[in-house]
Protein backbone atom coordinates (compact mmCIF):
# COMPACT_ATOMS: atom_id res chain seq x y z
CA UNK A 1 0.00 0.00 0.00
CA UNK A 2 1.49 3.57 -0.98
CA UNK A 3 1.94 5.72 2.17
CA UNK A 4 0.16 8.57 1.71
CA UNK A 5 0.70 12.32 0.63
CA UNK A 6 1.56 14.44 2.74
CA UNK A 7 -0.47 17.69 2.35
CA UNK A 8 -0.63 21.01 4.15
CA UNK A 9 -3.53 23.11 3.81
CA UNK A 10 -2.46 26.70 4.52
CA UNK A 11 -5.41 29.04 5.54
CA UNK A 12 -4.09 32.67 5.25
CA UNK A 13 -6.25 35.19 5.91
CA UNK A 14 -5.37 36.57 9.53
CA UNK A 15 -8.08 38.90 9.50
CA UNK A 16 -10.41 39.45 13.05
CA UNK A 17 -13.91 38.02 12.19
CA UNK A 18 -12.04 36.49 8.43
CA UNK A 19 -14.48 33.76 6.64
CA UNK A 20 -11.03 31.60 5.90
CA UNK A 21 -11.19 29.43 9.07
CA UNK A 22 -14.67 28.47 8.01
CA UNK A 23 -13.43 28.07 4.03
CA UNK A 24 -10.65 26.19 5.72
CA UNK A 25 -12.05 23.96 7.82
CA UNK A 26 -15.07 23.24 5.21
CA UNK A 27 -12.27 22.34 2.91
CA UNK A 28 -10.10 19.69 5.18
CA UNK A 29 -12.72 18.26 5.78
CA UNK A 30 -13.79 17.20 2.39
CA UNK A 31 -10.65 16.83 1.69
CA UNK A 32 -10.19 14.52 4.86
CA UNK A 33 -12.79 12.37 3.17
CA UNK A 34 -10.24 11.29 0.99
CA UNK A 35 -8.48 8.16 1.03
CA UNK A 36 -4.06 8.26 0.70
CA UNK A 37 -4.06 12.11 1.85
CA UNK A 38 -2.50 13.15 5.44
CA UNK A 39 -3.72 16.65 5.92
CA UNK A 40 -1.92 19.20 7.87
CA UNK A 41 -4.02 22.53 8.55
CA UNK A 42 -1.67 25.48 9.12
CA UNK A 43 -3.77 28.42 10.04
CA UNK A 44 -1.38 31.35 9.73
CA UNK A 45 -3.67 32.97 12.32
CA UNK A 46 -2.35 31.12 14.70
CA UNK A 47 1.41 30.56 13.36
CA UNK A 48 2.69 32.99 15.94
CA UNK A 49 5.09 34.28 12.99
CA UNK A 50 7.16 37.83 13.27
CA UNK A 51 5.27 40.50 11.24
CA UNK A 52 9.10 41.48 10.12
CA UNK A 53 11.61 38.59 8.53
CA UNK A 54 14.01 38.28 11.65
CA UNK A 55 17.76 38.30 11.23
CA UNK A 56 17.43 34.94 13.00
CA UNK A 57 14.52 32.50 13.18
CA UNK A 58 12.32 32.44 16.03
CA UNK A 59 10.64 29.30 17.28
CA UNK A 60 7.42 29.91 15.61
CA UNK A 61 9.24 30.34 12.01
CA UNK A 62 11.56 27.45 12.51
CA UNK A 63 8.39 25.04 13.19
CA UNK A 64 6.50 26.79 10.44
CA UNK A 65 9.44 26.39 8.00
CA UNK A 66 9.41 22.42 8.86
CA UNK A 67 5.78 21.66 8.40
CA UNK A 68 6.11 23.40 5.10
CA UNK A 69 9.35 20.99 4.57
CA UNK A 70 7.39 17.80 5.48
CA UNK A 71 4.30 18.46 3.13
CA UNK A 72 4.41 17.14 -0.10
CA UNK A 73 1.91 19.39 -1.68
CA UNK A 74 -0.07 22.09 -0.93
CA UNK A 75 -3.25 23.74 -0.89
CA UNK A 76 -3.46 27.31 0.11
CA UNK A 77 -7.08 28.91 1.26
CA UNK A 78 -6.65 32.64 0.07
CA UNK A 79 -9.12 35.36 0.07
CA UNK A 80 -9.19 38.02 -2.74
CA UNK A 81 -8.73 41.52 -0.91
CA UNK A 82 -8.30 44.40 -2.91
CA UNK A 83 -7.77 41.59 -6.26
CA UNK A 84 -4.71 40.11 -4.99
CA UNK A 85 -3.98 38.15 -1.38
CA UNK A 86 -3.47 39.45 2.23
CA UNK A 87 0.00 40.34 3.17
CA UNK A 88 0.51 38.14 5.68
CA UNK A 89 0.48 35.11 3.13
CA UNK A 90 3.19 36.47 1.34
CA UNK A 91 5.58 37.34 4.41
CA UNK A 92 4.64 33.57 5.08
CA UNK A 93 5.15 32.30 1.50
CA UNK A 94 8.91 34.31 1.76
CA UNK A 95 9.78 32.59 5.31
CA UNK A 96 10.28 29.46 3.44
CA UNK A 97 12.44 28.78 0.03
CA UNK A 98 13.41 25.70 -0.73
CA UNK A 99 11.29 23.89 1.29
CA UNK A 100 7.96 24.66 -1.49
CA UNK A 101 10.77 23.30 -4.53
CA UNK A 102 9.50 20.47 -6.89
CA UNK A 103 6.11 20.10 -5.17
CA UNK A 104 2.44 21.03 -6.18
CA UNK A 105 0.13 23.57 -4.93
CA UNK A 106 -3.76 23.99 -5.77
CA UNK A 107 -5.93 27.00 -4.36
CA UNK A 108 -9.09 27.30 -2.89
CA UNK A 109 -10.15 31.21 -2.71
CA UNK A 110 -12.91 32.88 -1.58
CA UNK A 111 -14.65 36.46 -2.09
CA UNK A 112 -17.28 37.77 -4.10
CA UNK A 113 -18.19 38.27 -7.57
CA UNK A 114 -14.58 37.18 -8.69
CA UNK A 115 -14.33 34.50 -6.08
CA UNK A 116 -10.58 35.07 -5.32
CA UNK A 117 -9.94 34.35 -8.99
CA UNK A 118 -7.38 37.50 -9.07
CA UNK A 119 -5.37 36.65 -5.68
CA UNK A 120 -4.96 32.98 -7.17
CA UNK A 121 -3.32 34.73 -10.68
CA UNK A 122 -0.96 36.59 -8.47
CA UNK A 123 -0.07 33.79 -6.67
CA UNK A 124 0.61 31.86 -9.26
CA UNK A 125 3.40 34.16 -10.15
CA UNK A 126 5.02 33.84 -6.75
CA UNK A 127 4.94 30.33 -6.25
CA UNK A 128 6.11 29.97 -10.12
CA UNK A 129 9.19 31.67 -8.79
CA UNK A 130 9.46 29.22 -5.73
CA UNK A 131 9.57 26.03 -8.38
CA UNK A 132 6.44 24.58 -7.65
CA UNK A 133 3.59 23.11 -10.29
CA UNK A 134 -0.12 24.85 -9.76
CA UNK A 135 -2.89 23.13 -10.30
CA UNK A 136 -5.04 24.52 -13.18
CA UNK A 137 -8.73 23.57 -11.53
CA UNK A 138 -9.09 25.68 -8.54
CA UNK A 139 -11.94 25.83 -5.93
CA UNK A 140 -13.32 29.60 -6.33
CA UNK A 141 -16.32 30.28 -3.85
CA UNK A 142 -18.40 33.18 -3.80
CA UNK A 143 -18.99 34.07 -0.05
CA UNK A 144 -22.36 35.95 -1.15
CA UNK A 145 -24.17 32.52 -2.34
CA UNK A 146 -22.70 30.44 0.50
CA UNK A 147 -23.36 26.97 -0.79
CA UNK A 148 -19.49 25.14 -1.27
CA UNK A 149 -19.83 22.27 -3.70
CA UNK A 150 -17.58 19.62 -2.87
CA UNK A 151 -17.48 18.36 -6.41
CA UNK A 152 -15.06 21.02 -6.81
CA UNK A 153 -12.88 19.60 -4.06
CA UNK A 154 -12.43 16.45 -6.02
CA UNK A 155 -11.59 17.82 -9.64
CA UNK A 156 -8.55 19.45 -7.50
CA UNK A 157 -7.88 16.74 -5.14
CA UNK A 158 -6.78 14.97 -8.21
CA UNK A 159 -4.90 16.96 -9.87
CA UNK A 160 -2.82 17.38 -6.42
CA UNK A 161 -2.66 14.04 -5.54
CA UNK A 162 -1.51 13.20 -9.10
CA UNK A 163 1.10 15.59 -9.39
CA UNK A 164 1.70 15.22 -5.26
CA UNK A 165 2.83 11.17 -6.22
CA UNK A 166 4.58 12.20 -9.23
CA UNK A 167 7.10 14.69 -7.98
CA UNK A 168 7.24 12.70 -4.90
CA UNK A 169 8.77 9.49 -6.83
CA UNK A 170 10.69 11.85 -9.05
CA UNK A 171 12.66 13.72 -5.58
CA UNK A 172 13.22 10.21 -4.35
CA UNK A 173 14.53 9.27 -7.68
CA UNK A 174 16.40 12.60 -8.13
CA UNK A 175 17.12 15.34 -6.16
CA UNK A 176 15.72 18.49 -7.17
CA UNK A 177 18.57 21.54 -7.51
CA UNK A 178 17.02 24.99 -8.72
């Protein structure tokens, strides 16, 4: 039996009275439905992590930098806020480098009318630049209609868990150098 992927879910709004611990938790646990997935739920809300990038790493970052290390893909629960992603997503996207290299990331966003759609384009870009694969199908919710269709979950769930199992055989097979 294959041991099963290792998957963070990164929630990262850390907004007072924020809809992304519901998104977030409404999300793991369709996800947890899954069979072969091991889901870690890093809410950056409570991460603890320094608002600046310290000279040297504090507790919080170091544990934060090895949970990202362990997962072997990603899924990161973004609202849209002014059509890109809060700032506190990035600073936590930047406390980590190679750690995101040669793994896959999908998105589930949230917001209205564009559902996120334009914080998922920018953060495409970023984690481009960190050498990771993005999943094309994403899981856009529109907080004004309320009614998450898990369906959704699935189309992405295998496109992860695809491209989690590929680039998990190809590191073992390979090391990855940027």
């Amino acid at each position: 039996m294959e041991e099963a992927l290792r998957v963070a879910v990164l929630i990262g709004s850390t907004r007072e009275g924020r809809a992304g611990a519901g998104v977030g938790r409404w999300f793991t646990a369709a996800a947890g439905r899954r069979v072969g997935l091991h889901l870690d739920s890093l809410d950056l809300a409570d991460a603890d992590l320094p608002a600046a990038y310290p000279a040297a790493p504090t507790p919080a970052l170091t544990r934060f930098r090895e949970r990202i290390a362990r997962a072997e893909a990603y899924v990161v629960v973004t609202p849209e806020y002014n059509r890109s992603f809060p700032g506190p997503l990035k600073q936590a996207i930047d406390f980590a480098y190679d750690e995101w290299h040669a793994k896959p990331v999908g998105f589930v966003s949230y917001g209205y009318r564009a559902r996120g759609r334009h914080a998922v384009a920018h953060l495409r870009d970023v984690f481009l630049e960190l050498h990771t694969v993005t999943m094309r199908d994403v899981v856009a919710l529109d907080l004004a209609d309320r009614s998450f269709d898990d369906d959704h979950v699935t189309v992405l769930l295998d496109e992860l868990t695809w491209w989690g199992l590929a680039l998990r055989d190809a590191r073992r097979a390979r090391p990855y150098c940027a």
